[in-house]
N, C-alpha and C. Protein backbone atom coordinates (compact mmCIF):
# COMPACT_ATOMS: atom_id res chain seq x y z
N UNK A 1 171.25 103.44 63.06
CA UNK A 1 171.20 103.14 64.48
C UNK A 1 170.71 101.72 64.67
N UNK A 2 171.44 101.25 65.56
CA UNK A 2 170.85 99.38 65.75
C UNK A 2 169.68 99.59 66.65
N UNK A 3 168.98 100.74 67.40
CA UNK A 3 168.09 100.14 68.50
C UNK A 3 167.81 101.85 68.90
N UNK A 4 166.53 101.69 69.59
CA UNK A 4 166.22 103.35 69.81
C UNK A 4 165.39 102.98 71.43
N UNK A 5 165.58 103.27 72.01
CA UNK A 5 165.14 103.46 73.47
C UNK A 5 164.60 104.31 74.02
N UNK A 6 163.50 104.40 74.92
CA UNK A 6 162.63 105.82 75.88
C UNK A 6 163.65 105.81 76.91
N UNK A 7 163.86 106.58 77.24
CA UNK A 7 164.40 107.27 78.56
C UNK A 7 163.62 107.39 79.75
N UNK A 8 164.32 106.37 80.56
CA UNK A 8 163.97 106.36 82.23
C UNK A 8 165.05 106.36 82.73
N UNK A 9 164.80 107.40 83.62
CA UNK A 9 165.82 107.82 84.33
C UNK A 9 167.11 106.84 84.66
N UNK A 10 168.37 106.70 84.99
CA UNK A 10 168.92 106.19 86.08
C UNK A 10 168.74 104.67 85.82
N UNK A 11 167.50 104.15 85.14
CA UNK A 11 167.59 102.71 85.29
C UNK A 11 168.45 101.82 83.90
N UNK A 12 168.64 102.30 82.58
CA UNK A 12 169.07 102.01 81.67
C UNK A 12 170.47 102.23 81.13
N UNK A 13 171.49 103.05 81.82
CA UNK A 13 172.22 104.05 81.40
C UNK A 13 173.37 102.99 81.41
N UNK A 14 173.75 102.00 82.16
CA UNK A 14 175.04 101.37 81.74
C UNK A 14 174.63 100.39 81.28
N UNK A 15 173.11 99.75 80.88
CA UNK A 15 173.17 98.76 79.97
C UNK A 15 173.37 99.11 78.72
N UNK A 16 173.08 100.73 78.56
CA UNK A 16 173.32 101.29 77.16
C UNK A 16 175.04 101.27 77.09
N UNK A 17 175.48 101.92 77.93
CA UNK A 17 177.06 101.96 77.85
C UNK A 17 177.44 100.83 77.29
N UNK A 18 177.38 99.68 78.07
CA UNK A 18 177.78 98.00 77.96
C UNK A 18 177.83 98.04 76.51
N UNK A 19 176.43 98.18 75.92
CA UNK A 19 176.44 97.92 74.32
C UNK A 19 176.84 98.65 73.43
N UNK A 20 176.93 99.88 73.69
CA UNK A 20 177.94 100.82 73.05
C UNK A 20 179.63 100.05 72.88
N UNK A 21 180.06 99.67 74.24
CA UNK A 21 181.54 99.28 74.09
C UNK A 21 181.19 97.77 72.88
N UNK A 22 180.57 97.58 72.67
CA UNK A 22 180.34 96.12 72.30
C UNK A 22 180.12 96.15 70.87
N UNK A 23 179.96 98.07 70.64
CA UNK A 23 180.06 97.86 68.42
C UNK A 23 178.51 98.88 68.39
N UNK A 24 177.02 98.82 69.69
CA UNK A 24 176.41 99.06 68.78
C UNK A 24 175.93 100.57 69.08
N UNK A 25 175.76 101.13 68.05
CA UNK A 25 174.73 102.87 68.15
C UNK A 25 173.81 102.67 68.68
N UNK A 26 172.79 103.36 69.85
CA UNK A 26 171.80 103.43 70.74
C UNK A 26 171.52 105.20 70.29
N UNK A 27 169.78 105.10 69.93
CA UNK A 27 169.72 106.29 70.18
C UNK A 27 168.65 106.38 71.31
N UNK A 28 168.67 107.64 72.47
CA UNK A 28 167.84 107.72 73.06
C UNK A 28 166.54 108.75 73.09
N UNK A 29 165.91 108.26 73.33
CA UNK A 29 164.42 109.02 72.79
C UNK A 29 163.03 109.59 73.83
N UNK A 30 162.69 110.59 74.04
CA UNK A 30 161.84 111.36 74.84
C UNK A 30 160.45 111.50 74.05
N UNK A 31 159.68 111.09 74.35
CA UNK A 31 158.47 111.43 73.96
C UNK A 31 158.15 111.58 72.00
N UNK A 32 159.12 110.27 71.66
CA UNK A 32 158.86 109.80 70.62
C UNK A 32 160.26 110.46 69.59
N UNK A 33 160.85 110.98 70.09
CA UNK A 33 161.75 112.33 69.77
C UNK A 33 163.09 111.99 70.08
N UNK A 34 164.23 111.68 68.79
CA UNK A 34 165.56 111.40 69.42
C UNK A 34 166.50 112.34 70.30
N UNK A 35 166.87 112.27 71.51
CA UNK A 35 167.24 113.64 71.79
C UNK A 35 168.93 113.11 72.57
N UNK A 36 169.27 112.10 72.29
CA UNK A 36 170.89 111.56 72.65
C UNK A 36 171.56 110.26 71.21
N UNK A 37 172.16 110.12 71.48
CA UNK A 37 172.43 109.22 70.96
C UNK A 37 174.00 108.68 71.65
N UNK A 38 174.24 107.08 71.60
CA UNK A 38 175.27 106.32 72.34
C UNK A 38 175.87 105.57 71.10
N UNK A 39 177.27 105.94 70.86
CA UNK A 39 177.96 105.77 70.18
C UNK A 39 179.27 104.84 70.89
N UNK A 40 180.05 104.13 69.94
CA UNK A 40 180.85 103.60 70.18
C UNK A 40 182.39 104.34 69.99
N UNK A 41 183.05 104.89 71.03
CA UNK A 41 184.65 105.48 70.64
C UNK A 41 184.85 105.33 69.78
N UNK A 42 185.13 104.14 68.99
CA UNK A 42 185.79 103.78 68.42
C UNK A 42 185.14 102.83 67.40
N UNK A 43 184.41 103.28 65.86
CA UNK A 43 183.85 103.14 65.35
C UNK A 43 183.76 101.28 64.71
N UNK A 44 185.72 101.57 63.98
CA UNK A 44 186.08 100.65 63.17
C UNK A 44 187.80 100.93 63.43
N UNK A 45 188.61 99.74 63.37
CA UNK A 45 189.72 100.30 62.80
C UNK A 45 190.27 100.68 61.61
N UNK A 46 191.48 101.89 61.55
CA UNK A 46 191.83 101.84 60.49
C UNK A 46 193.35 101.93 60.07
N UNK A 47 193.36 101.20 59.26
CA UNK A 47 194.91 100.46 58.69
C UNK A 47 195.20 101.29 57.53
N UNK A 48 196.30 102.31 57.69
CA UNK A 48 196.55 102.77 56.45
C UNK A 48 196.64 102.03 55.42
N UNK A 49 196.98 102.34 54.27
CA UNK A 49 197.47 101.68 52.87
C UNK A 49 199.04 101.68 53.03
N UNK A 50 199.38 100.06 52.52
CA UNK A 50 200.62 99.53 52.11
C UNK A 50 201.17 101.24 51.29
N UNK A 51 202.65 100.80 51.45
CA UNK A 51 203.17 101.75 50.27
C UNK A 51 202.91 101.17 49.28
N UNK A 52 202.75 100.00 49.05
CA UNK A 52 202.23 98.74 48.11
C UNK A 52 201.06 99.41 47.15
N UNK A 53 199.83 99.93 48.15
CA UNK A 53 198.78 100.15 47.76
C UNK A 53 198.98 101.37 47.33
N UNK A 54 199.60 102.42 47.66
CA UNK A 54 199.22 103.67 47.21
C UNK A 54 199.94 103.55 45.70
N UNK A 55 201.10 103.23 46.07
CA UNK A 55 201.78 103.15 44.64
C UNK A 55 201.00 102.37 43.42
N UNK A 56 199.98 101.59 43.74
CA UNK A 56 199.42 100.56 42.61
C UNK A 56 197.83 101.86 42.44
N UNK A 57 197.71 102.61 43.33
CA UNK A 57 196.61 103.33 43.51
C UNK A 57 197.12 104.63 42.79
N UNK A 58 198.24 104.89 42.75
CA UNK A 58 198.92 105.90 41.70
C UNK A 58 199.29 105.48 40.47
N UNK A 59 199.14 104.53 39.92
CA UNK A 59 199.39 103.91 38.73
C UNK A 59 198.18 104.19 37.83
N UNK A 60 196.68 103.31 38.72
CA UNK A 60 195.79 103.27 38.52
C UNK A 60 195.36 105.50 37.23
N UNK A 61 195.64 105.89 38.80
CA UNK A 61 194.74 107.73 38.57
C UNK A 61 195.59 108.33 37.17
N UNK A 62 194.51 108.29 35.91
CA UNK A 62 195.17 109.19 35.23
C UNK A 62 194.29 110.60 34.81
N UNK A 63 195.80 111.34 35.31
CA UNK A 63 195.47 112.87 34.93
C UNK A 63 195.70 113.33 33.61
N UNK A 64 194.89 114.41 33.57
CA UNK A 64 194.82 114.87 31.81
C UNK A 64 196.50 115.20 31.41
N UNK A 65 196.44 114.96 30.33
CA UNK A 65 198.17 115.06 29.91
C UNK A 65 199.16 116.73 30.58
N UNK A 66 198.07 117.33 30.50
CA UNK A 66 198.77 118.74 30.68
C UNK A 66 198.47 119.13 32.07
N UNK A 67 198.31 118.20 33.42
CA UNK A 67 197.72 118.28 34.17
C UNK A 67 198.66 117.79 35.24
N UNK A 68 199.30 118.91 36.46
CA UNK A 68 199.90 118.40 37.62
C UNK A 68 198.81 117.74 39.04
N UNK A 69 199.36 116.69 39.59
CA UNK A 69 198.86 117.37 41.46
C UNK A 69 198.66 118.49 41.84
N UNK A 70 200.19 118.91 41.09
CA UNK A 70 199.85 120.58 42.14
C UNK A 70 198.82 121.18 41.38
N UNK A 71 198.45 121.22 40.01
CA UNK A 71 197.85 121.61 39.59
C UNK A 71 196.19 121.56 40.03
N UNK A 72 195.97 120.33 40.49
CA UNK A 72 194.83 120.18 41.00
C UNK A 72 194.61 120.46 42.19
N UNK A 73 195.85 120.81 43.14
CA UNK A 73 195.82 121.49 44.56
C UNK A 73 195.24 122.78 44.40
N UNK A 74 195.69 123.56 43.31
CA UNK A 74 195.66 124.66 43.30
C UNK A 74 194.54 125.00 42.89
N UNK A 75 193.94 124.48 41.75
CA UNK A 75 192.90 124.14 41.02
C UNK A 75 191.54 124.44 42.61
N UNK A 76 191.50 123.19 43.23
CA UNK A 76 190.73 123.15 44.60
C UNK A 76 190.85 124.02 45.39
N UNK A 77 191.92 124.99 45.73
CA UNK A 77 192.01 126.34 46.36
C UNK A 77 191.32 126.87 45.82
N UNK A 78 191.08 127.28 44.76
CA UNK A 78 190.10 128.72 43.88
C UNK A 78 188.71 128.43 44.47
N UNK A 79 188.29 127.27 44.15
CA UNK A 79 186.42 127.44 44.37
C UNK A 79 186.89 127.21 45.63
């Protein structure tokens, strides 16, 4: 959290907003005690991976010789 604030009523509430749109986490706090917190929509963006990347990111992963995807799909279903 960038900043933690007491709660008064009515007088703080869109300067918190303001800085929320602006990137930062606000938490708000009662009697020493976090009991809100002001978040931003929209954290970070995110840009998938190139087909570029996945494909160089599938090159990279090696599985045991006797070893599918599906195998490890399936594998992760059991537990």
């Amino acid at each position: 959290m960038d900043d933690k604030w007491e709660i008064r009523p009515h007088s703080d509430l869109e300067q918190l907003v303001e800085r929320a749109t602006q990137g930062e986490a606000v938490e708000l706090t009662r009697d020493g005690k976090t009991v809100a917190r002001i978040v931003p929509a929209v954290s970070a963006k995110f840009d998938p991976p190139s087909w570029e990347e996945l494909t160089e990111f599938r090159r990279r992963v090696n599985l045991p010789n006797d070893m599918s995807i599906r195998d490890m799909i399936d594998d992760g279903r059991k537990r």
